[in-house]
N, C-alpha and C. Protein backbone atom coordinates (compact mmCIF):
# COMPACT_ATOMS: atom_id res chain seq x y z
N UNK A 1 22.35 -19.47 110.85
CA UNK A 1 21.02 -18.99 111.16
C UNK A 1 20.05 -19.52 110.12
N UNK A 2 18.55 -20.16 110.72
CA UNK A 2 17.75 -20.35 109.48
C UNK A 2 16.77 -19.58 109.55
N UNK A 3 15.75 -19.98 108.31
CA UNK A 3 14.65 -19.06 108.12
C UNK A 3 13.62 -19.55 108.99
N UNK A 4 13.66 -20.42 110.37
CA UNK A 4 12.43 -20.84 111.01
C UNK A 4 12.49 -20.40 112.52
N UNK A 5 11.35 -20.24 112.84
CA UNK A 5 11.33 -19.51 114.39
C UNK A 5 10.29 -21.19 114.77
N UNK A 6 10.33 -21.34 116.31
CA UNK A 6 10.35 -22.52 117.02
C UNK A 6 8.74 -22.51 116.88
N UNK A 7 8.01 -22.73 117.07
CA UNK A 7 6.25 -23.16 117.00
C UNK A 7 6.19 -23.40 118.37
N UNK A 8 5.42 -22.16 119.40
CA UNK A 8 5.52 -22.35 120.68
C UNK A 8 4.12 -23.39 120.99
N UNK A 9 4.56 -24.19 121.76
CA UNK A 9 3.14 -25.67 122.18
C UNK A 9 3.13 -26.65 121.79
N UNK A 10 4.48 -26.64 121.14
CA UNK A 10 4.62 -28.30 120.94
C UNK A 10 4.26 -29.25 121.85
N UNK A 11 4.02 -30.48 120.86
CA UNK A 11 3.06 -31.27 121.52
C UNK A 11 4.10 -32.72 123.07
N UNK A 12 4.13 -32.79 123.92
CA UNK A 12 5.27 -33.59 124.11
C UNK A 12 6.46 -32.71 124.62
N UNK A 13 7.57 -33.40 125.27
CA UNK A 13 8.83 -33.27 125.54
C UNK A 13 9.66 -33.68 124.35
N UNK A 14 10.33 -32.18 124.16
CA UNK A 14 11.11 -32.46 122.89
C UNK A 14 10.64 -32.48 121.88
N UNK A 15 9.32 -32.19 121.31
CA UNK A 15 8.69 -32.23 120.68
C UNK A 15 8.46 -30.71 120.39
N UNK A 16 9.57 -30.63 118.86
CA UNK A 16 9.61 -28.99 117.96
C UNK A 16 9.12 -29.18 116.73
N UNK A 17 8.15 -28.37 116.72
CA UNK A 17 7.53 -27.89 115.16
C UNK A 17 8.35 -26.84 115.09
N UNK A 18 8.89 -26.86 114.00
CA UNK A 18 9.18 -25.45 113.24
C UNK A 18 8.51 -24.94 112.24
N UNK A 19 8.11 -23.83 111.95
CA UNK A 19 7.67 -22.82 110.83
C UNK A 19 8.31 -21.92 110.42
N UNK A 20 7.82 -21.05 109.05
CA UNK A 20 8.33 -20.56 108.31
C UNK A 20 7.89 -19.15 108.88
N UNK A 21 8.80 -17.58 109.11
CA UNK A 21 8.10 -16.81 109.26
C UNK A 21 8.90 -15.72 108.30
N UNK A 22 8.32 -14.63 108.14
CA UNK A 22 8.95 -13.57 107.86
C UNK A 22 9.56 -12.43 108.85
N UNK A 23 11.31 -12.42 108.05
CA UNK A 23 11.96 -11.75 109.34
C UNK A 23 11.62 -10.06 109.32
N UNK A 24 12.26 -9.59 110.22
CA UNK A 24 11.92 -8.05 110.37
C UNK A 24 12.48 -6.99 109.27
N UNK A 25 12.93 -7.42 108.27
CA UNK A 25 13.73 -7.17 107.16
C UNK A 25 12.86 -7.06 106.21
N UNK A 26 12.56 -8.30 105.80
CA UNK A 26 11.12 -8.34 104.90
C UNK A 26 9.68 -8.12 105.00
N UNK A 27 9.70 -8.07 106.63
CA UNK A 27 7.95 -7.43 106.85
C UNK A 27 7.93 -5.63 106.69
N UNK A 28 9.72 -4.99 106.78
CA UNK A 28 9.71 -3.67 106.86
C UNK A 28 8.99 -3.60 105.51
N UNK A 29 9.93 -3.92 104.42
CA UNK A 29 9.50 -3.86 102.84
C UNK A 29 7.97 -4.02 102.43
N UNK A 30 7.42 -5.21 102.89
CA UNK A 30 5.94 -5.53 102.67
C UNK A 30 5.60 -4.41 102.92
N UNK A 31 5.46 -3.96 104.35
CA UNK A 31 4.76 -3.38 104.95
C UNK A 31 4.69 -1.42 104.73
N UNK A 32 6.00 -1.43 104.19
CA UNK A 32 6.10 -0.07 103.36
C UNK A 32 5.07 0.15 102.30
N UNK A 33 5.41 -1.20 101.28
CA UNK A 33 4.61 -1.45 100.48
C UNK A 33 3.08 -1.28 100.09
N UNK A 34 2.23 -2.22 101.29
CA UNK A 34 0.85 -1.73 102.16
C UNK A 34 0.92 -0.89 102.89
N UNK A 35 1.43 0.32 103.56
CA UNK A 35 1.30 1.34 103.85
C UNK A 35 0.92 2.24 102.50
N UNK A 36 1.76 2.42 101.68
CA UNK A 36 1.50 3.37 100.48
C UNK A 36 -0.16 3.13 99.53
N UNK A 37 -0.51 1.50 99.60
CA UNK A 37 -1.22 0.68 98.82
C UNK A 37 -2.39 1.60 99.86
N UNK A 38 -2.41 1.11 101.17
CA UNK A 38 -3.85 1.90 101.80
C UNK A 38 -4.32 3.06 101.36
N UNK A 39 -2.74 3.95 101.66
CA UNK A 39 -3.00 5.63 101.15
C UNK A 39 -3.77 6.19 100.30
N UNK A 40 -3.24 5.11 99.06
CA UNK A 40 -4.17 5.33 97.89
C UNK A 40 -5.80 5.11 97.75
N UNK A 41 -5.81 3.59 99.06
CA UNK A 41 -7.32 3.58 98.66
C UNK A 41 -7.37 1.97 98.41
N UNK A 42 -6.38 1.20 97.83
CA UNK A 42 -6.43 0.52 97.46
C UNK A 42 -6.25 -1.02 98.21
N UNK A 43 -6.01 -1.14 99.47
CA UNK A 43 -6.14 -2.30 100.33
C UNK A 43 -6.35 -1.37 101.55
N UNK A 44 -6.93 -2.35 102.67
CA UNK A 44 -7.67 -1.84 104.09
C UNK A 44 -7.25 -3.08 105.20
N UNK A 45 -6.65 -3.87 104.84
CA UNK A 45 -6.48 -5.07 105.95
C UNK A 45 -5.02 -6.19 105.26
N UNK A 46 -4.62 -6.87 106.02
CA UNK A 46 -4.18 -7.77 106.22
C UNK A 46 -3.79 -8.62 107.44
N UNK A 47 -3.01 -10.25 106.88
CA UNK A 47 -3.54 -11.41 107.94
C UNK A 47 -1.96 -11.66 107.45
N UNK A 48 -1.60 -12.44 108.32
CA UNK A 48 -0.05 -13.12 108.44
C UNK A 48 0.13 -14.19 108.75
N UNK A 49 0.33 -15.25 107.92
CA UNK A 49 0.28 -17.15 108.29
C UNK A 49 1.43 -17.45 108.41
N UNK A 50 2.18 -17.79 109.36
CA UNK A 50 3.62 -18.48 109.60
C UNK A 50 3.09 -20.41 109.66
N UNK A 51 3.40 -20.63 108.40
CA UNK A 51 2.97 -22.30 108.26
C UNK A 51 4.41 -23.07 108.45
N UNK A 52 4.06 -24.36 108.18
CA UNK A 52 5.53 -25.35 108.36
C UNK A 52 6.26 -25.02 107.07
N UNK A 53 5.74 -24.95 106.34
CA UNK A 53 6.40 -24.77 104.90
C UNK A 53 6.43 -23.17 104.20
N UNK A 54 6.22 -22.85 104.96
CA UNK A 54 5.41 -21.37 104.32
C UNK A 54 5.26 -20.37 104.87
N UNK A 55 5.41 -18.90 105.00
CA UNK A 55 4.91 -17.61 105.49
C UNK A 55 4.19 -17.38 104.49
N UNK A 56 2.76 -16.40 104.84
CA UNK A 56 1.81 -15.52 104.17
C UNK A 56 1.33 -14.27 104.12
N UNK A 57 1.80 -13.50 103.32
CA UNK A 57 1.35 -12.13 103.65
C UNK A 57 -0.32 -12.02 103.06
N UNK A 58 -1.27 -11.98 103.26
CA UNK A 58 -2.78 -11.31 102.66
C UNK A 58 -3.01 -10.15 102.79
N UNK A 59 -3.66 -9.84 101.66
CA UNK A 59 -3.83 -8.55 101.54
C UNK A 59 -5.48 -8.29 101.04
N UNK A 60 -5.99 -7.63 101.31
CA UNK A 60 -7.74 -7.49 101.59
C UNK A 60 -7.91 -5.93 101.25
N UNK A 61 -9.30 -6.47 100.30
CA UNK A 61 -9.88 -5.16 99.87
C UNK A 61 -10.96 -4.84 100.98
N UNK A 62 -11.26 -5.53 101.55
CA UNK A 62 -12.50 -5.68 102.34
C UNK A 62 -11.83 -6.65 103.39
N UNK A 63 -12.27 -6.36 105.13
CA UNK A 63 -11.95 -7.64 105.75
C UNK A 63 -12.68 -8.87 105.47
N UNK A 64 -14.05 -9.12 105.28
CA UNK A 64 -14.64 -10.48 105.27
C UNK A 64 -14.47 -11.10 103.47
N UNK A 65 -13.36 -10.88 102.78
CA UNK A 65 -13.25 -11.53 101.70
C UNK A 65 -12.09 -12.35 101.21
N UNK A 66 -12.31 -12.66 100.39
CA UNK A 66 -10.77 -13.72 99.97
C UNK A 66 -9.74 -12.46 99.98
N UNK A 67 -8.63 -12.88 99.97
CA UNK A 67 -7.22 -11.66 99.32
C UNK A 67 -7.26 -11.72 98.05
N UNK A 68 -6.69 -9.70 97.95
CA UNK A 68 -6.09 -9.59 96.46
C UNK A 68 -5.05 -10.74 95.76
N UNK A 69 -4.28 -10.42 96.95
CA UNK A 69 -3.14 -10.84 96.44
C UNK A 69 -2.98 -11.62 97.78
N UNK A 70 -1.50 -12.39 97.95
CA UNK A 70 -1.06 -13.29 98.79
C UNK A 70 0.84 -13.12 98.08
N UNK A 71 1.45 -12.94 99.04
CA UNK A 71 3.01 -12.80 99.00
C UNK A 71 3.34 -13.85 100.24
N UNK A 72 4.05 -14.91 99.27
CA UNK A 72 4.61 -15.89 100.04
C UNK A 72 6.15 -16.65 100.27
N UNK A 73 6.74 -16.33 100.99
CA UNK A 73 7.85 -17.20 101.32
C UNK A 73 7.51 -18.44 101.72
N UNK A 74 8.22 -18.87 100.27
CA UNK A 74 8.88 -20.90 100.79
C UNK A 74 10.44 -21.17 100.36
N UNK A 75 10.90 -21.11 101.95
CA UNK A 75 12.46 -21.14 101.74
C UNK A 75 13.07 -22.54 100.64
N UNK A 76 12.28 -23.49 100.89
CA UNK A 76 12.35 -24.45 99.88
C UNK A 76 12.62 -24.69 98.30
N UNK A 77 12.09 -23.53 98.13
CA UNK A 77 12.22 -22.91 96.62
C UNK A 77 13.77 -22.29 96.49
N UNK A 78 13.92 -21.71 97.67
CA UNK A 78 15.18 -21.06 97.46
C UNK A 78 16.32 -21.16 96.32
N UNK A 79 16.49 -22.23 96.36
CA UNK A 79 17.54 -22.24 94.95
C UNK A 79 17.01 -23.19 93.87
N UNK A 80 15.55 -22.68 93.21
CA UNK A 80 15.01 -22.87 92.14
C UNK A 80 14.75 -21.96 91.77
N UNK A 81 12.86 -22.11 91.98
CA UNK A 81 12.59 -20.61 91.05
C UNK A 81 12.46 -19.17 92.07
N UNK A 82 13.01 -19.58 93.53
CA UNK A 82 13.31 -18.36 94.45
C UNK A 82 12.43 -18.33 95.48
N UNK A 83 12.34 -17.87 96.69
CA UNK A 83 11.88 -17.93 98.04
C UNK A 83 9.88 -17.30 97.77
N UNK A 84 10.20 -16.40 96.82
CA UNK A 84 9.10 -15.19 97.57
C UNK A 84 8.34 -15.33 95.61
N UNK A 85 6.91 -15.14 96.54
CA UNK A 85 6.08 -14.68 94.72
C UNK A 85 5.18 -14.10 95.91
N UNK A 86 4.38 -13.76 94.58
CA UNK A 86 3.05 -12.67 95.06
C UNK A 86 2.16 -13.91 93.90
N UNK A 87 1.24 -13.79 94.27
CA UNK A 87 -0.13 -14.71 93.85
C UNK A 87 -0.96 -13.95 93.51
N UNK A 88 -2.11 -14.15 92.83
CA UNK A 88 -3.62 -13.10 92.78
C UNK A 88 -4.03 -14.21 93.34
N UNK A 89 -5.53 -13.17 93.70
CA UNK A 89 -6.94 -13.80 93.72
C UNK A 89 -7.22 -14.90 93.24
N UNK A 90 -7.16 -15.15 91.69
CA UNK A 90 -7.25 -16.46 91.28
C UNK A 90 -6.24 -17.56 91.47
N UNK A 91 -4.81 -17.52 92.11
CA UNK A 91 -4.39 -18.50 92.17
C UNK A 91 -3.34 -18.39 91.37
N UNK A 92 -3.42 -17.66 90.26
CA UNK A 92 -2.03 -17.05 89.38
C UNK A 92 -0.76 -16.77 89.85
N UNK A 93 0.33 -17.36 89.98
CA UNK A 93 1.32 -16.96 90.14
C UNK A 93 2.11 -15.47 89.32
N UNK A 94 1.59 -14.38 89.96
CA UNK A 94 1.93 -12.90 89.15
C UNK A 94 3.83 -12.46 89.21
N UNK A 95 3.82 -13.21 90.03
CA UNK A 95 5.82 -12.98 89.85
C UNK A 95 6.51 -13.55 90.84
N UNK A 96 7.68 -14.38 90.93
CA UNK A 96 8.46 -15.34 91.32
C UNK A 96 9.76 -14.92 91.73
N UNK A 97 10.45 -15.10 92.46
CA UNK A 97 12.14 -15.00 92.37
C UNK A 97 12.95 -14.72 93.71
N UNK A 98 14.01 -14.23 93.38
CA UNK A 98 14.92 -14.57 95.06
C UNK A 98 15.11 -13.39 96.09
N UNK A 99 14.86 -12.57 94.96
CA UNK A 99 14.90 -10.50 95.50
C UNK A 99 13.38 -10.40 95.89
N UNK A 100 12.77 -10.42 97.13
CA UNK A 100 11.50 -9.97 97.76
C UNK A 100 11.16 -8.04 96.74
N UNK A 101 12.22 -7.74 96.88
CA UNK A 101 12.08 -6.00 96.41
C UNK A 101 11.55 -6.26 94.52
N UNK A 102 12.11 -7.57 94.28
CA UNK A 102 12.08 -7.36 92.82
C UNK A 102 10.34 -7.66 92.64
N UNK A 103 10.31 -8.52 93.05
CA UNK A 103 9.02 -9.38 93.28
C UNK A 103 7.75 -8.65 93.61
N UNK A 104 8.51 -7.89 94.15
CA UNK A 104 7.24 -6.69 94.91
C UNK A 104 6.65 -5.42 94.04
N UNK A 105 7.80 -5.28 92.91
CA UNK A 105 7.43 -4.35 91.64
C UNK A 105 5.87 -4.93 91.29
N UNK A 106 5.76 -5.99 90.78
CA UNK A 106 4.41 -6.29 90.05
C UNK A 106 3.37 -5.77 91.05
N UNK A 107 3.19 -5.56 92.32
CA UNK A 107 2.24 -5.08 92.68
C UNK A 107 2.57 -3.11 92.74
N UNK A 108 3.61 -2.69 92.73
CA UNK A 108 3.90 -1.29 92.95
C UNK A 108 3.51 -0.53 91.53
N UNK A 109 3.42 -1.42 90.52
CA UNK A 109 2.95 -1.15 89.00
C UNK A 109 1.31 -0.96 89.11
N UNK A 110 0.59 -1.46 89.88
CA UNK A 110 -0.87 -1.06 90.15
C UNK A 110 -1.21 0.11 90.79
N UNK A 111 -0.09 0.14 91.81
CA UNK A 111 0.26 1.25 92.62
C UNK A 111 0.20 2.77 92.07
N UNK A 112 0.64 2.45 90.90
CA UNK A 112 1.41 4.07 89.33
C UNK A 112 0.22 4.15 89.13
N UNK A 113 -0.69 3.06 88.56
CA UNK A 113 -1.91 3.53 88.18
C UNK A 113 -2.97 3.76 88.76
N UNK A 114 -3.40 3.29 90.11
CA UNK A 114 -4.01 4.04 90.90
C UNK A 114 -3.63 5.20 91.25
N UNK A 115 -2.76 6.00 91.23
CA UNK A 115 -2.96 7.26 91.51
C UNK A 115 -3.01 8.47 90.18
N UNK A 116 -2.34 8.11 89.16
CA UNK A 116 -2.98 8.52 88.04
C UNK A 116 -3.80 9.16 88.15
């Protein structure tokens, strides 16, 4: 089994794009994740990019603005520095690695202190 679902509209006969998506495993986790994050107050939206190279989770303080953050799978990474990071706003890579759950701490640590 791989990490790509088929890209429906290919162009042509025989003609498959594949992309990267996130399975139902890892959108539960995200999405636990931004469930709790709203509660607080602290995100109101997100957008989901299944690219050739790439899935995107965004996450929005506001709908018409850039994302907080961005959590991305690139299976490519896989056996380097690991599938999944979370990004900021600026472009910062805020945490890296192969455990989505581990990865996902650096944002659940904002989480402690918003409710404080």
């Amino acid at each position: 089994m791989n990490n790509f679902t088929p890209f429906p509209g290919g162009a042509g006969a025989g003609a498959s794009h594949e992309v990267v998506a996130f399975h139902r495993t890892e959108l539960s986790v995200i999405l636990s994740l931004y469930g709790r994050m709203v509660a607080a107050g602290e995100w109101r939206d997100y957008g989901i990019s299944s690219l050739r190279d790439m899935a995107v989770f965004s996450v929005f303080r506001r709908t018409a603005e850039h994302p907080l953050y961005r959590i991305e799978k690139r299976p490519k990474l896989r056996n380097r520095q690991g599938q999944y990071a979370v990004i900021g706003a600026d472009g910062q890579v805020l945490k890296r690695g192969a455990d989505l759950r581990a990865v996902l701490r650096v944002l659940e640590r904002k989480l402690i202190r918003a409710v404080e």
